[in-house]
Protein backbone atom coordinates (compact mmCIF):
# COMPACT_ATOMS: atom_id res chain seq x y z
CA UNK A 1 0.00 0.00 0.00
CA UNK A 2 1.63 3.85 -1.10
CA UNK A 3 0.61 6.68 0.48
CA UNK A 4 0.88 9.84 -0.74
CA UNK A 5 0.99 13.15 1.75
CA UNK A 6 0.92 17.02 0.56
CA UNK A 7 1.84 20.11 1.59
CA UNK A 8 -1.06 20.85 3.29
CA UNK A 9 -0.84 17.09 5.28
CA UNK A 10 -3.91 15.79 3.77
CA UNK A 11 -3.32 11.96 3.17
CA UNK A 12 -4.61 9.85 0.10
CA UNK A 13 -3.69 6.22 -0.13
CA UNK A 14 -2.63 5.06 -3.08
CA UNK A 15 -3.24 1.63 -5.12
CA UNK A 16 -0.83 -0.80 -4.30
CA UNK A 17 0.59 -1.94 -8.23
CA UNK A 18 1.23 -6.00 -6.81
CA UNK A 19 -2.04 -5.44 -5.43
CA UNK A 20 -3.77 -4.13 -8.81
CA UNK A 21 -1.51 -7.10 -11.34
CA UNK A 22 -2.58 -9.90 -8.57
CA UNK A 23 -6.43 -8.37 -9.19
CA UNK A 24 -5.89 -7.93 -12.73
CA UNK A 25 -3.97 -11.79 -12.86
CA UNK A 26 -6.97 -13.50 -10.51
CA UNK A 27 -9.71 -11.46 -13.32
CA UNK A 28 -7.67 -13.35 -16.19
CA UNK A 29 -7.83 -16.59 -14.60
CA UNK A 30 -11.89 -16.45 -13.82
CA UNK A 31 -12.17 -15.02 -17.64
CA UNK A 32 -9.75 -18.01 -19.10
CA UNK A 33 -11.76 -20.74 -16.87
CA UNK A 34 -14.52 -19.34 -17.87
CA UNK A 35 -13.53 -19.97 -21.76
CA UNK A 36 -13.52 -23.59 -21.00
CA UNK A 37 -16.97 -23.40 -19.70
CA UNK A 38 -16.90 -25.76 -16.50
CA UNK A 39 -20.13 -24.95 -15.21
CA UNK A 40 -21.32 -26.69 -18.93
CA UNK A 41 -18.85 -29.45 -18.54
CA UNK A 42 -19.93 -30.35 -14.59
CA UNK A 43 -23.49 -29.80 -15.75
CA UNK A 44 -22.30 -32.87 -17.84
CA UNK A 45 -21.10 -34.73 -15.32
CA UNK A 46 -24.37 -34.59 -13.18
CA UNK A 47 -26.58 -35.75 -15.69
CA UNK A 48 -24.47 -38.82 -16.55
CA UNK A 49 -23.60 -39.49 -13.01
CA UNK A 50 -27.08 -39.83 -12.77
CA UNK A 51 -28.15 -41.61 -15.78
CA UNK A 52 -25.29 -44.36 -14.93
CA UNK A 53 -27.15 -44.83 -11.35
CA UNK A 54 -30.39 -45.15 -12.50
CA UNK A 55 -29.78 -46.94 -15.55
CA UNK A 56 -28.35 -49.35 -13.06
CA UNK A 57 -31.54 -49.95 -11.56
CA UNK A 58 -32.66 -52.81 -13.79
CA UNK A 59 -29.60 -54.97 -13.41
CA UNK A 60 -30.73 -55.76 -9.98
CA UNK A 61 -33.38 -57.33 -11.44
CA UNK A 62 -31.58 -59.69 -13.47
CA UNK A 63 -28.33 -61.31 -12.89
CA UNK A 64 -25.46 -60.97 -10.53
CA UNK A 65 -22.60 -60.22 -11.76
CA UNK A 66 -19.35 -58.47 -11.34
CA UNK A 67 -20.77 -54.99 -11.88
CA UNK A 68 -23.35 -55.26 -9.80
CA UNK A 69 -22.10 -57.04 -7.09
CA UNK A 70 -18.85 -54.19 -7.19
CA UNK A 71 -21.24 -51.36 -7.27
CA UNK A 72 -19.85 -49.99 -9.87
CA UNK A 73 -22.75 -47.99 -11.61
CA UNK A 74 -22.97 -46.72 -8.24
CA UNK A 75 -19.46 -45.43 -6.97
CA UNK A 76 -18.94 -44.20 -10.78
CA UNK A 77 -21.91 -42.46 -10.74
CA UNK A 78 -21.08 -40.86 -7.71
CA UNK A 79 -17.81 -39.83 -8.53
CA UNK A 80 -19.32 -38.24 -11.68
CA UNK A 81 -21.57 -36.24 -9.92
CA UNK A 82 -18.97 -35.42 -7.34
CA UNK A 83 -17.01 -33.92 -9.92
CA UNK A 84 -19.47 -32.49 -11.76
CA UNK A 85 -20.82 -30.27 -8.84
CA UNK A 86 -17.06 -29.31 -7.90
CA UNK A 87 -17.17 -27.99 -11.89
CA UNK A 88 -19.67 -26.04 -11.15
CA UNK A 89 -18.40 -24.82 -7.93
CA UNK A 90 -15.57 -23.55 -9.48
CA UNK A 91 -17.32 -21.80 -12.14
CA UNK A 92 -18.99 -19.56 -9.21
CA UNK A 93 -16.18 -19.36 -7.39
CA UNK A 94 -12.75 -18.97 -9.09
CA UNK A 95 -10.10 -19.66 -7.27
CA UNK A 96 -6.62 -21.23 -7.05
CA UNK A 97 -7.40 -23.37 -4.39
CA UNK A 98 -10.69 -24.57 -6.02
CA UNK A 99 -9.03 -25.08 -9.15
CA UNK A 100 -6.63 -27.41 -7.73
CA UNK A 101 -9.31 -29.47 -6.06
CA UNK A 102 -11.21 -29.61 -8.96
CA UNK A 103 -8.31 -30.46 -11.05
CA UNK A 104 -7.85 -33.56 -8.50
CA UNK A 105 -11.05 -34.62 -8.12
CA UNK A 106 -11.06 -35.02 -11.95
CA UNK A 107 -7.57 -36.75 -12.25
CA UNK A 108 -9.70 -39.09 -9.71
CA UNK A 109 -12.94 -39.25 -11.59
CA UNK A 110 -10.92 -39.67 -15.02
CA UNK A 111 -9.17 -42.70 -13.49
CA UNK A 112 -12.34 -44.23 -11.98
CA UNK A 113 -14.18 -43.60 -15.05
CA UNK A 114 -11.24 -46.24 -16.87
CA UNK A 115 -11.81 -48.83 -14.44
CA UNK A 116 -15.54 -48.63 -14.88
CA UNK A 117 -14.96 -48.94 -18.67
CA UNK A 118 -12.67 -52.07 -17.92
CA UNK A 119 -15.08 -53.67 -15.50
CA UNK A 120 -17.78 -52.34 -18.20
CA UNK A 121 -15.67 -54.43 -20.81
CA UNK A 122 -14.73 -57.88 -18.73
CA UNK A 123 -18.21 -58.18 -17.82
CA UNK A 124 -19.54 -58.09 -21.12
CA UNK A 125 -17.19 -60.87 -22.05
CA UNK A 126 -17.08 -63.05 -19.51
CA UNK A 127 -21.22 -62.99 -19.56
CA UNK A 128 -22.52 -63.53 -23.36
CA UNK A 129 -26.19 -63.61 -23.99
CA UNK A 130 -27.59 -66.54 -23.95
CA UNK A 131 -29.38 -68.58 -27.21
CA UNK A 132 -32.87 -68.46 -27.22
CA UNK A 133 -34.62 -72.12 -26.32
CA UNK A 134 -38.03 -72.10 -27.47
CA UNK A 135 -40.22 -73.31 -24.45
CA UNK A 136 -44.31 -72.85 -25.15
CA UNK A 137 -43.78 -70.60 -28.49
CA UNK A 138 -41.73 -68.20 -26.99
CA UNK A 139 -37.60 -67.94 -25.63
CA UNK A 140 -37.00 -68.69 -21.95
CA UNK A 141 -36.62 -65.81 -19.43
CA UNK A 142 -32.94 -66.27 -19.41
CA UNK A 143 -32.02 -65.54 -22.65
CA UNK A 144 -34.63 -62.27 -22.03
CA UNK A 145 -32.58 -61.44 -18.48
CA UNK A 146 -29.08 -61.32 -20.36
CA UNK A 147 -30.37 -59.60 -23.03
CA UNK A 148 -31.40 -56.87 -21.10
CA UNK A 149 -28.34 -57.07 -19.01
CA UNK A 150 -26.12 -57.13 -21.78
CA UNK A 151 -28.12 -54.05 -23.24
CA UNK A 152 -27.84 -52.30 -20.12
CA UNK A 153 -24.29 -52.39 -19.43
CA UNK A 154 -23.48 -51.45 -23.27
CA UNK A 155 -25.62 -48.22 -22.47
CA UNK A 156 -23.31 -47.81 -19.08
CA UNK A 157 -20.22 -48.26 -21.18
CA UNK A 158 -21.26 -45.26 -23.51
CA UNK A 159 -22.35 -43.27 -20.77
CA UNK A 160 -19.17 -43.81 -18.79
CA UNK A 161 -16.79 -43.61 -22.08
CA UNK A 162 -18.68 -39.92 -22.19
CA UNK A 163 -18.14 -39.45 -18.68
CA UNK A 164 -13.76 -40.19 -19.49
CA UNK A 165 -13.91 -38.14 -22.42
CA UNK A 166 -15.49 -35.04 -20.41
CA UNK A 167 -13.12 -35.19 -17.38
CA UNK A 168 -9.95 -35.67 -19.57
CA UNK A 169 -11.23 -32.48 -21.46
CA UNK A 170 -11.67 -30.48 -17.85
CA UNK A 171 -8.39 -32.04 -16.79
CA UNK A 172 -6.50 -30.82 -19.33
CA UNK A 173 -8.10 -27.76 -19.45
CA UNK A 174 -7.81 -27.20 -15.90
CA UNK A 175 -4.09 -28.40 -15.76
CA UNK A 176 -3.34 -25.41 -18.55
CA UNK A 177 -4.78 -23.05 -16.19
CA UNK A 178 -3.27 -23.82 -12.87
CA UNK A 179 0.31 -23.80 -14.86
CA UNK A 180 -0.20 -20.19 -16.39
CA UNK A 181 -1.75 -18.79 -13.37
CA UNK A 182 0.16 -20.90 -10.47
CA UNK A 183 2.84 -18.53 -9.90
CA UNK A 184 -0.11 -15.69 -9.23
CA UNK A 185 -1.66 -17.39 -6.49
CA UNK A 186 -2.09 -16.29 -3.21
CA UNK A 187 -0.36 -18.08 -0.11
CA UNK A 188 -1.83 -17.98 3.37
């Protein structure tokens, strides 16, 4: 902070100029996140986090198997909305220290959203559906029940494939941020 005193001792208190770059850096860095649109992207990430969980729903209906019985519609799902809603947060609320959390929580979600897409994959596989044996005119229920579950879990695939393709974009996005406007951030 300057301050500036005249002849006639009146005092005026001048800007600070670290004070007025670091306000003029932190209004570039809400501008440039707000290029990449994160409030858009996290809106995203909500509304697949919550089409993975309840597109879940009918699996419990049919079959156990490895994605069901690891929850894994569910934890994804979570950790897309989780990361979604930090998105969003950050879009309101600029910051370095709420870019870096979003930034992690995406790494995270990004990662999670692979192993869904393996598990996704294996599952698949290891559970084809099966042939249709014609009992009273019409296929058993089995052959119906991994039908459905094989439909289902393609759908989750898709969504969650989405889901990687949107945090990798945020990641990266965020990741150019934090390294262009790291050295302007504010330690406490």
């Amino acid at each position: 902070m300057a301050v500036a005193v005249s002849r006639d001792l009146t005092v005026q208190v001048l800007e600070d100029v670290n004070t007025v770059k670091l306000s003029d850096r932190q209004q570039a860095l809400r501008a440039a996140i707000q290029r990449g649109e994160p409030k858009s992207l996290g809106v995203s990430q909500v509304m697949l986090g919550l089409m993975v969980m309840s597109y879940s729903i009918p699996l419990h209906f049919t079959e156990f198997t490895e994605v069901v019985s690891m929850g894994v519609p569910w934890w994804s799902g979570l950790m897309f909305i989780t990361a979604g809603v930090v998105a969003i947060i950050l879009d309101k609320h600029c910051t370095m220290k709420i870019l870096r959390v979003c930034l992690i929580v995406s790494m995270v979600s990004t990662l999670l959203s692979v192993v869904a897409v393996i598990i996704y994959s294996v599952d698949i596989d290891k559970n084809p559906e099966v042939p249709c044996e014609k009992k009273h005119g019409s296929c058993d229920d089995k052959h119906y029940a991994t039908k459905v579950s094989r439909g289902v879990k393609s759908s989750l695939l898709l969504f969650t494939l989405a889901q990687t393709a949107i945090s990798v974009i945020l990641c990266i996005l965020l990741y150019r941020q934090r390294r262009i406007f790291g050295p302007y951030a504010v330690r406490l």
